[in-house]
PDB file of N, CA and C in Angstrom:
ATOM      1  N   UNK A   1     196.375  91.067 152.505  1.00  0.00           N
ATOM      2  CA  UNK A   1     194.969  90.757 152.564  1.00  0.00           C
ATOM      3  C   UNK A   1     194.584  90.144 151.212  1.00  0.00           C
ATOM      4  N   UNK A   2     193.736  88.848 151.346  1.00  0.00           N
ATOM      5  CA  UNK A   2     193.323  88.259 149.902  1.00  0.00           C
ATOM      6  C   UNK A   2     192.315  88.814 149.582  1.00  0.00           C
ATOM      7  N   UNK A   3     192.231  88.622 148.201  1.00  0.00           N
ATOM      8  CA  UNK A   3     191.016  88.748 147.137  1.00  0.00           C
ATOM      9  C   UNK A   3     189.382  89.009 148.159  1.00  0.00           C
ATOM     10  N   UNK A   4     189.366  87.652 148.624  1.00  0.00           N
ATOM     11  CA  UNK A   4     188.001  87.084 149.236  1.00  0.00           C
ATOM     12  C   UNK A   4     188.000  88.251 150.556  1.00  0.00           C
ATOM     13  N   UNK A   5     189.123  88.143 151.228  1.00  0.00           N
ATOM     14  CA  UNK A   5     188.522  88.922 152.318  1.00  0.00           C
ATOM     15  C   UNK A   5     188.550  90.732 152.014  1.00  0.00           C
ATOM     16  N   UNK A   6     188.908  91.269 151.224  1.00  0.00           N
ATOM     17  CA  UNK A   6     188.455  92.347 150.745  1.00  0.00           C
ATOM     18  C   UNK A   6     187.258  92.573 150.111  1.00  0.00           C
ATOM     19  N   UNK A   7     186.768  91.165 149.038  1.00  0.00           N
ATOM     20  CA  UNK A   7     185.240  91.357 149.310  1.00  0.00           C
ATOM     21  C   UNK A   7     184.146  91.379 149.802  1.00  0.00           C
ATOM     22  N   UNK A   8     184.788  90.465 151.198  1.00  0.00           N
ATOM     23  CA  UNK A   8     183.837  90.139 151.965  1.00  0.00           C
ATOM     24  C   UNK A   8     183.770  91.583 153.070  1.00  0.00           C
ATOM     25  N   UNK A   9     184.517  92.274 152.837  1.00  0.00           N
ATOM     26  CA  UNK A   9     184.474  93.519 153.859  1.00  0.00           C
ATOM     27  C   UNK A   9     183.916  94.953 152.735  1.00  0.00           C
ATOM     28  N   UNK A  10     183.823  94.570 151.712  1.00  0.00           N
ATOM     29  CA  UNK A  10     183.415  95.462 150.566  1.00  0.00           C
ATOM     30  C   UNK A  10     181.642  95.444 150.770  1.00  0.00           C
ATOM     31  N   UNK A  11     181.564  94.134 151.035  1.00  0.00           N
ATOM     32  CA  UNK A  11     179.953  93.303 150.969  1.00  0.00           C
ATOM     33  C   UNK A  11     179.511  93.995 152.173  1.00  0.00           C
ATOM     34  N   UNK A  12     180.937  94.105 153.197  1.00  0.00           N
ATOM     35  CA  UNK A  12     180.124  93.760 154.804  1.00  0.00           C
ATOM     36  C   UNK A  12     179.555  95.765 154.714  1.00  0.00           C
ATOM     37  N   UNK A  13     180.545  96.313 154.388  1.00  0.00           N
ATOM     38  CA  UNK A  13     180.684  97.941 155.323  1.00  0.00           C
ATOM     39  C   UNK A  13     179.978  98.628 153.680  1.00  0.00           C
ATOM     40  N   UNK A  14     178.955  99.605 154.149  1.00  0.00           N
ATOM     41  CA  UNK A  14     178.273 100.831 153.286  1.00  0.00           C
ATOM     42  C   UNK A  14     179.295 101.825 152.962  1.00  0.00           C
ATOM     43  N   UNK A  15     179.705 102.385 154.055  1.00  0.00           N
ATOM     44  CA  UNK A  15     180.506 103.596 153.992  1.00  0.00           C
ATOM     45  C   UNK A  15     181.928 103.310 153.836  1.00  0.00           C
ATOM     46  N   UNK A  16     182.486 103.990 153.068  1.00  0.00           N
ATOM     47  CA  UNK A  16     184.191 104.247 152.648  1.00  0.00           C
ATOM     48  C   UNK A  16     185.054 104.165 154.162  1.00  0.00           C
ATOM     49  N   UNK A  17     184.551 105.063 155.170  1.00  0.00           N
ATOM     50  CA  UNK A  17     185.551 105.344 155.923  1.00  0.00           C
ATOM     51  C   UNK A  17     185.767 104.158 156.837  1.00  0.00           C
ATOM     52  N   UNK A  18     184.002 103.160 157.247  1.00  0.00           N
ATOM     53  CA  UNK A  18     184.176 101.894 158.090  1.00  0.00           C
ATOM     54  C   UNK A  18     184.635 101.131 157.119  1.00  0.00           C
ATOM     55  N   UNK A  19     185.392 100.994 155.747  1.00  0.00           N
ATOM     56  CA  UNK A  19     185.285  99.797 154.618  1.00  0.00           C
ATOM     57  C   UNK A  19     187.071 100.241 155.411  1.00  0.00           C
ATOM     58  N   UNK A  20     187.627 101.690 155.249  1.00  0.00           N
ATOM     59  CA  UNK A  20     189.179 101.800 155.373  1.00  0.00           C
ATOM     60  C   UNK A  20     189.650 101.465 156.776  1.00  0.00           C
ATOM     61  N   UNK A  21     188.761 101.483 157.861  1.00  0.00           N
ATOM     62  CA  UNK A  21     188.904 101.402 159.026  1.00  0.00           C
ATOM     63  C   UNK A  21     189.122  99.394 159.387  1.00  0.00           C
ATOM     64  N   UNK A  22     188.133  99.098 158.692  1.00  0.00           N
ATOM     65  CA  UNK A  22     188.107  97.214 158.851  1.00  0.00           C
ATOM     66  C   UNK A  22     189.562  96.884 158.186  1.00  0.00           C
ATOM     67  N   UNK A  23     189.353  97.169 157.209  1.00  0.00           N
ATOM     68  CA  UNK A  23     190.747  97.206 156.276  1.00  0.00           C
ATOM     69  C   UNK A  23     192.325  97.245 157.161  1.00  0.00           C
ATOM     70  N   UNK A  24     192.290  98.341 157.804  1.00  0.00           N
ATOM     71  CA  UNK A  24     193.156  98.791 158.551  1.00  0.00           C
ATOM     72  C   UNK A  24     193.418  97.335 160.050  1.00  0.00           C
ATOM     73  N   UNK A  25     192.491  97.464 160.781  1.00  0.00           N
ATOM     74  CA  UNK A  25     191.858  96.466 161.484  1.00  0.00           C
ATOM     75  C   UNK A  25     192.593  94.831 161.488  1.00  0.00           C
ATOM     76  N   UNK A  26     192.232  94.480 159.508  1.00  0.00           N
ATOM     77  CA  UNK A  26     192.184  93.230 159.259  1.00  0.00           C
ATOM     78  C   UNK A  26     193.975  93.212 159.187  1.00  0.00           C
ATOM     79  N   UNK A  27     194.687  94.107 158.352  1.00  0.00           N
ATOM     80  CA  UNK A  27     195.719  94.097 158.501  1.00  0.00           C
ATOM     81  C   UNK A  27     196.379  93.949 159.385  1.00  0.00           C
ATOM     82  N   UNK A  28     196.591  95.107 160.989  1.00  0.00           N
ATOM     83  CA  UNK A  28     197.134  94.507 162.234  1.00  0.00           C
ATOM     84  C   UNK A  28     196.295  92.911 162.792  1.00  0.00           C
ATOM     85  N   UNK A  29     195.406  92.423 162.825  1.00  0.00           N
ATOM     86  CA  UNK A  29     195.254  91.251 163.505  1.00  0.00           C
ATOM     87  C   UNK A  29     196.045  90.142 161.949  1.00  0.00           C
ATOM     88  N   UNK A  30     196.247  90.212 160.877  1.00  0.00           N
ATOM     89  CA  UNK A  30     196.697  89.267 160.490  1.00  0.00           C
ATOM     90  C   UNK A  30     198.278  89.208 161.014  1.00  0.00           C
ATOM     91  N   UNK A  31     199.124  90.687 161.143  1.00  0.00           N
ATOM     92  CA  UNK A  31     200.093  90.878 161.399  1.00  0.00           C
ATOM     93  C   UNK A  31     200.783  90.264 162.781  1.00  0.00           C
ATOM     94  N   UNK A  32     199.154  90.437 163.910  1.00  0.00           N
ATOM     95  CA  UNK A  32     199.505  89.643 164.684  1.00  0.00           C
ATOM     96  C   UNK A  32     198.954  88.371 165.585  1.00  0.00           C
ATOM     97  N   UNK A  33     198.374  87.821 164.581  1.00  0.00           N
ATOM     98  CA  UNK A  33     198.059  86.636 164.412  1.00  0.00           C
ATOM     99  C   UNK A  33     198.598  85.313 163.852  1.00  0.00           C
ATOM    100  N   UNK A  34     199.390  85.508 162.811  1.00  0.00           N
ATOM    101  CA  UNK A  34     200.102  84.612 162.081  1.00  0.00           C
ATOM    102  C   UNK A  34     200.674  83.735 162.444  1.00  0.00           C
ATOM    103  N   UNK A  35     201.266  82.591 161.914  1.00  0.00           N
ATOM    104  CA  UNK A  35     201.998  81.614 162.467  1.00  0.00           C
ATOM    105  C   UNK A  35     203.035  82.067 162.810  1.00  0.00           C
ATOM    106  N   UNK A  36     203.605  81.862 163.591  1.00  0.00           N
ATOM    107  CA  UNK A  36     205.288  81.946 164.053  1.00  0.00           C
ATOM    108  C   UNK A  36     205.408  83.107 165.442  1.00  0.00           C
ATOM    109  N   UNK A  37     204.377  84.164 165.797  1.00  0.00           N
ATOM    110  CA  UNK A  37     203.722  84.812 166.195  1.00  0.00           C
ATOM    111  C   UNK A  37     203.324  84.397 167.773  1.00  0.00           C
ATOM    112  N   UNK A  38     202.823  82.998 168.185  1.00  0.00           N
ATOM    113  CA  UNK A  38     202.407  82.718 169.188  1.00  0.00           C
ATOM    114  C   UNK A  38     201.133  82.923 169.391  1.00  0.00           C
ATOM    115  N   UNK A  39     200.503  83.245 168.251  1.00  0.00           N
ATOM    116  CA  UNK A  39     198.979  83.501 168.866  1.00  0.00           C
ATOM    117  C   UNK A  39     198.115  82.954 167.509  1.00  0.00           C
ATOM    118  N   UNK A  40     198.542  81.980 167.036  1.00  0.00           N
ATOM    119  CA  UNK A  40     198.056  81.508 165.459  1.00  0.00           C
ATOM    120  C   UNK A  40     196.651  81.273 165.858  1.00  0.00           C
ATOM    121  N   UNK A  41     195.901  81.738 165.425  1.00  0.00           N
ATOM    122  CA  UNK A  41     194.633  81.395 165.443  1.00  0.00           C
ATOM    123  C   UNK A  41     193.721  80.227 164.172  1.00  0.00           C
ATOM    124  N   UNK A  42     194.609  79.411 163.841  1.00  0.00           N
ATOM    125  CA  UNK A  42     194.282  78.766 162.464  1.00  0.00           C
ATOM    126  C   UNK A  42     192.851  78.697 161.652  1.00  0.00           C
ATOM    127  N   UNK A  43     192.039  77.643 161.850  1.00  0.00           N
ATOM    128  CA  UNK A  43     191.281  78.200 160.718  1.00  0.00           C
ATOM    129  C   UNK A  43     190.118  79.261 161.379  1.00  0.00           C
ATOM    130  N   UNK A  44     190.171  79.403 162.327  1.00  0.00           N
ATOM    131  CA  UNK A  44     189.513  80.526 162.759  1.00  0.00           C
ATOM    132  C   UNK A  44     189.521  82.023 161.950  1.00  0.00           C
ATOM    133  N   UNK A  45     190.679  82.106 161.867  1.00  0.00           N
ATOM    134  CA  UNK A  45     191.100  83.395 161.061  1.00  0.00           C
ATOM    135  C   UNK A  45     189.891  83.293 159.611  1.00  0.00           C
ATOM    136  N   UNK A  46     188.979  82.752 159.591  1.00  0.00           N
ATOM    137  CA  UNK A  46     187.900  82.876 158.246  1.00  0.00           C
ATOM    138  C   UNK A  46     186.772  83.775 158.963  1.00  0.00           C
ATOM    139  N   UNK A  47     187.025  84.336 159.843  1.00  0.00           N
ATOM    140  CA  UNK A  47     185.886  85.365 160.440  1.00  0.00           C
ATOM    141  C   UNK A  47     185.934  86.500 160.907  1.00  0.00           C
ATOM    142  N   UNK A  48     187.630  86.448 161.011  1.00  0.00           N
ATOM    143  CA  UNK A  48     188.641  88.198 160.752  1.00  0.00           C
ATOM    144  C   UNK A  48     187.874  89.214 159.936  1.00  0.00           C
ATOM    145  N   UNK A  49     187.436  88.601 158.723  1.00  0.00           N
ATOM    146  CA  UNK A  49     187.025  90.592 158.061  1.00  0.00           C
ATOM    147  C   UNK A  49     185.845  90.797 158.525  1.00  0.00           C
ATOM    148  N   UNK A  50     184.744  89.453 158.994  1.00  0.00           N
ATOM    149  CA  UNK A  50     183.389  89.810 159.467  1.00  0.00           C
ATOM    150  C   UNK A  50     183.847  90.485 160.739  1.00  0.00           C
ATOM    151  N   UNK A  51     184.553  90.121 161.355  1.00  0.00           N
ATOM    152  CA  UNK A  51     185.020  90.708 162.644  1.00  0.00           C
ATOM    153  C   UNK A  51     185.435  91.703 162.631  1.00  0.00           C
ATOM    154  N   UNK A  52     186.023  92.218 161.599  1.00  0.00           N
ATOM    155  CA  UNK A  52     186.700  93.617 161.636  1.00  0.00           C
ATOM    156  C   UNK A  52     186.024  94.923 161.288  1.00  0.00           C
ATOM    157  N   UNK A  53     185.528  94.256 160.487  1.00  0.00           N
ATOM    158  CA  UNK A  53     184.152  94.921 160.136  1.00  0.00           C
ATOM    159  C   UNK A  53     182.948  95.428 160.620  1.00  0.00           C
ATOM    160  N   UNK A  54     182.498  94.364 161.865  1.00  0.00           N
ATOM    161  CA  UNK A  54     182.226  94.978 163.018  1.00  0.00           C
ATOM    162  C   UNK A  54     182.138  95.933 163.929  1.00  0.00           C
ATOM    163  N   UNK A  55     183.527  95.471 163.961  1.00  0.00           N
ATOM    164  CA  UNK A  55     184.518  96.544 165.345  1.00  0.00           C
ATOM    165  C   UNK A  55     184.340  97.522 164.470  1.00  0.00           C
ATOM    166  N   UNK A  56     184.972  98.007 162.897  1.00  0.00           N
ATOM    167  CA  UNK A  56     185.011  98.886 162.467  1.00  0.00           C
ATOM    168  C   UNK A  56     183.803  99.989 162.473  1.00  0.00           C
ATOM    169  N   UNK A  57     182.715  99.261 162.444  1.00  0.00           N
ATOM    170  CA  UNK A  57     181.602 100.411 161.958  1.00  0.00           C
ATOM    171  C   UNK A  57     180.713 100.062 163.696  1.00  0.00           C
ATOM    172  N   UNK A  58     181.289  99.952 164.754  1.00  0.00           N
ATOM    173  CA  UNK A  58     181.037 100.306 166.180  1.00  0.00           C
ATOM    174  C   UNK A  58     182.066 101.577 166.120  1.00  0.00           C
ATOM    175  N   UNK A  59     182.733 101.402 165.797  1.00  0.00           N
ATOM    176  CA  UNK A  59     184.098 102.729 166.108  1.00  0.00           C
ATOM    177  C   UNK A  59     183.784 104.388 165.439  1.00  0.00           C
ATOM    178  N   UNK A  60     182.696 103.760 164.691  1.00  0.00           N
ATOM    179  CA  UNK A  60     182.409 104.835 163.564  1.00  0.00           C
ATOM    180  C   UNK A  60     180.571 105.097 163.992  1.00  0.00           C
ATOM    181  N   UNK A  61     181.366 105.827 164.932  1.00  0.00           N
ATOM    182  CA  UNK A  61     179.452 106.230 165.063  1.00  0.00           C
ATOM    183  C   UNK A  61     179.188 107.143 164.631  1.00  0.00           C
ATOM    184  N   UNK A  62     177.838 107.277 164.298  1.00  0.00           N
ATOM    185  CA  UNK A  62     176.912 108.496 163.410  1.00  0.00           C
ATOM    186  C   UNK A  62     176.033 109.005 164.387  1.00  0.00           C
ATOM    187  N   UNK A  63     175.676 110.186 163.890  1.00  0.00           N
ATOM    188  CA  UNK A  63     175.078 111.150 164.657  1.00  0.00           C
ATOM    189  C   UNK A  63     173.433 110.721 164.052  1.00  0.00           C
ATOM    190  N   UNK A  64     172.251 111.050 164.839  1.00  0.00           N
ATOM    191  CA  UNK A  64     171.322 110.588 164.330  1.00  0.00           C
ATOM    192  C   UNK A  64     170.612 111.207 163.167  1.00  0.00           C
ATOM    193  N   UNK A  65     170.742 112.430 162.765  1.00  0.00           N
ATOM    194  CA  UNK A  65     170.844 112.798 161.316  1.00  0.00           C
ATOM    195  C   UNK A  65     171.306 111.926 160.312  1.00  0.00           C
ATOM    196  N   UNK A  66     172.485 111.789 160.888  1.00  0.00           N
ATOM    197  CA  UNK A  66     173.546 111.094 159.590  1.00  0.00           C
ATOM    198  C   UNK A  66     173.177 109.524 159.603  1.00  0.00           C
ATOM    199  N   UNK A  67     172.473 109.179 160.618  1.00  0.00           N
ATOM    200  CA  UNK A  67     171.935 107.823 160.555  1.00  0.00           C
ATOM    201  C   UNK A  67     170.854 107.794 159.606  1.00  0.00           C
ATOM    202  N   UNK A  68     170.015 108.839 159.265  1.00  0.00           N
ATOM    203  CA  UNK A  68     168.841 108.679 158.683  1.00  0.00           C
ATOM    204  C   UNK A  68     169.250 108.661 157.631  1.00  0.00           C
ATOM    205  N   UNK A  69     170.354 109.558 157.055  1.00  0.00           N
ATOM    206  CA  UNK A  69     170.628 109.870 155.912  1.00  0.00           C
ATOM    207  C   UNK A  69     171.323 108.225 155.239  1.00  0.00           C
ATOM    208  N   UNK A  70     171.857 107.893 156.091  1.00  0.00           N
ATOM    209  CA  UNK A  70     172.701 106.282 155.571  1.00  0.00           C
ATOM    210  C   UNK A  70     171.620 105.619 155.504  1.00  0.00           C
ATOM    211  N   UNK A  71     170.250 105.735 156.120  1.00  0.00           N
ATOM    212  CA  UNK A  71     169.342 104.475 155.922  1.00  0.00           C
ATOM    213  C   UNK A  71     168.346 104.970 155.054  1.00  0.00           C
ATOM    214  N   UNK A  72     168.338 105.960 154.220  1.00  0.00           N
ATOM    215  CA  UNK A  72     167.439 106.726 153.135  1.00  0.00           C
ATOM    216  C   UNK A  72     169.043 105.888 152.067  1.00  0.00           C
ATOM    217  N   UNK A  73     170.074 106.183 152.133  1.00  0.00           N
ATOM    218  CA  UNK A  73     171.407 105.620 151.117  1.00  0.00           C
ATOM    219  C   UNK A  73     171.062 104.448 150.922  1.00  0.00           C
ATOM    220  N   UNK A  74     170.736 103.608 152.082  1.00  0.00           N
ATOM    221  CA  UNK A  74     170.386 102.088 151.798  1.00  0.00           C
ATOM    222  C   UNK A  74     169.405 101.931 150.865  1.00  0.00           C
ATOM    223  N   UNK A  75     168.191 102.797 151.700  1.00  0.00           N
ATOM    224  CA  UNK A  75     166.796 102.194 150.917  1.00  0.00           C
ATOM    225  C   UNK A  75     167.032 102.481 149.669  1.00  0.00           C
ATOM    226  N   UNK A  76     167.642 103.240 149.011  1.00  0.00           N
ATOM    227  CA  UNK A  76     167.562 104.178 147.524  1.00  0.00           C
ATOM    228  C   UNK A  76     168.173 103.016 146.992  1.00  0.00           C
ATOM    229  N   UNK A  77     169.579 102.530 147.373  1.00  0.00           N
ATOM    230  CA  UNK A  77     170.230 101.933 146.229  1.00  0.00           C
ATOM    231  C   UNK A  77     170.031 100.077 146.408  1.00  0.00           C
TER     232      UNK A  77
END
């Protein structure tokens, strides 16, 4: 994973566990995505960490407590 797309998933996800989960994510689709692979997705692949990132923090649902509490985290910082 490059530079850029670790920041751009640093930028995208609040929480640690959806930042390790995209992470995780971005790794298998580059793994199987790549050239040689059969499924090269060429320059498309520039929307993988927004994408993963996504999926990641759908996968990671919060309870509605813990929602308030992440959107009091937002507003504060």
């Amino acid at each position: 994973m490059s530079k850029p797309e670790e920041a751009l998933i640093d930028r995208l996800t609040l929480r640690p566990e959806v930042r390790e989960k995209a992470r995780v994510l971005l790794r298998l689709v580059h793994s199987t995505t790549g050239p040689g692979t059969g499924y090269d997705i060429g320059e498309a692949k520039t929307g993988l960490p927004a994408i993963c990132a996504y999926i990641a923090s759908k996968r990671y649902v919060l309870s509605a407590p813990r929602r308030r509490v992440l959107l009091l985290e937002i507003l504060i910082s």
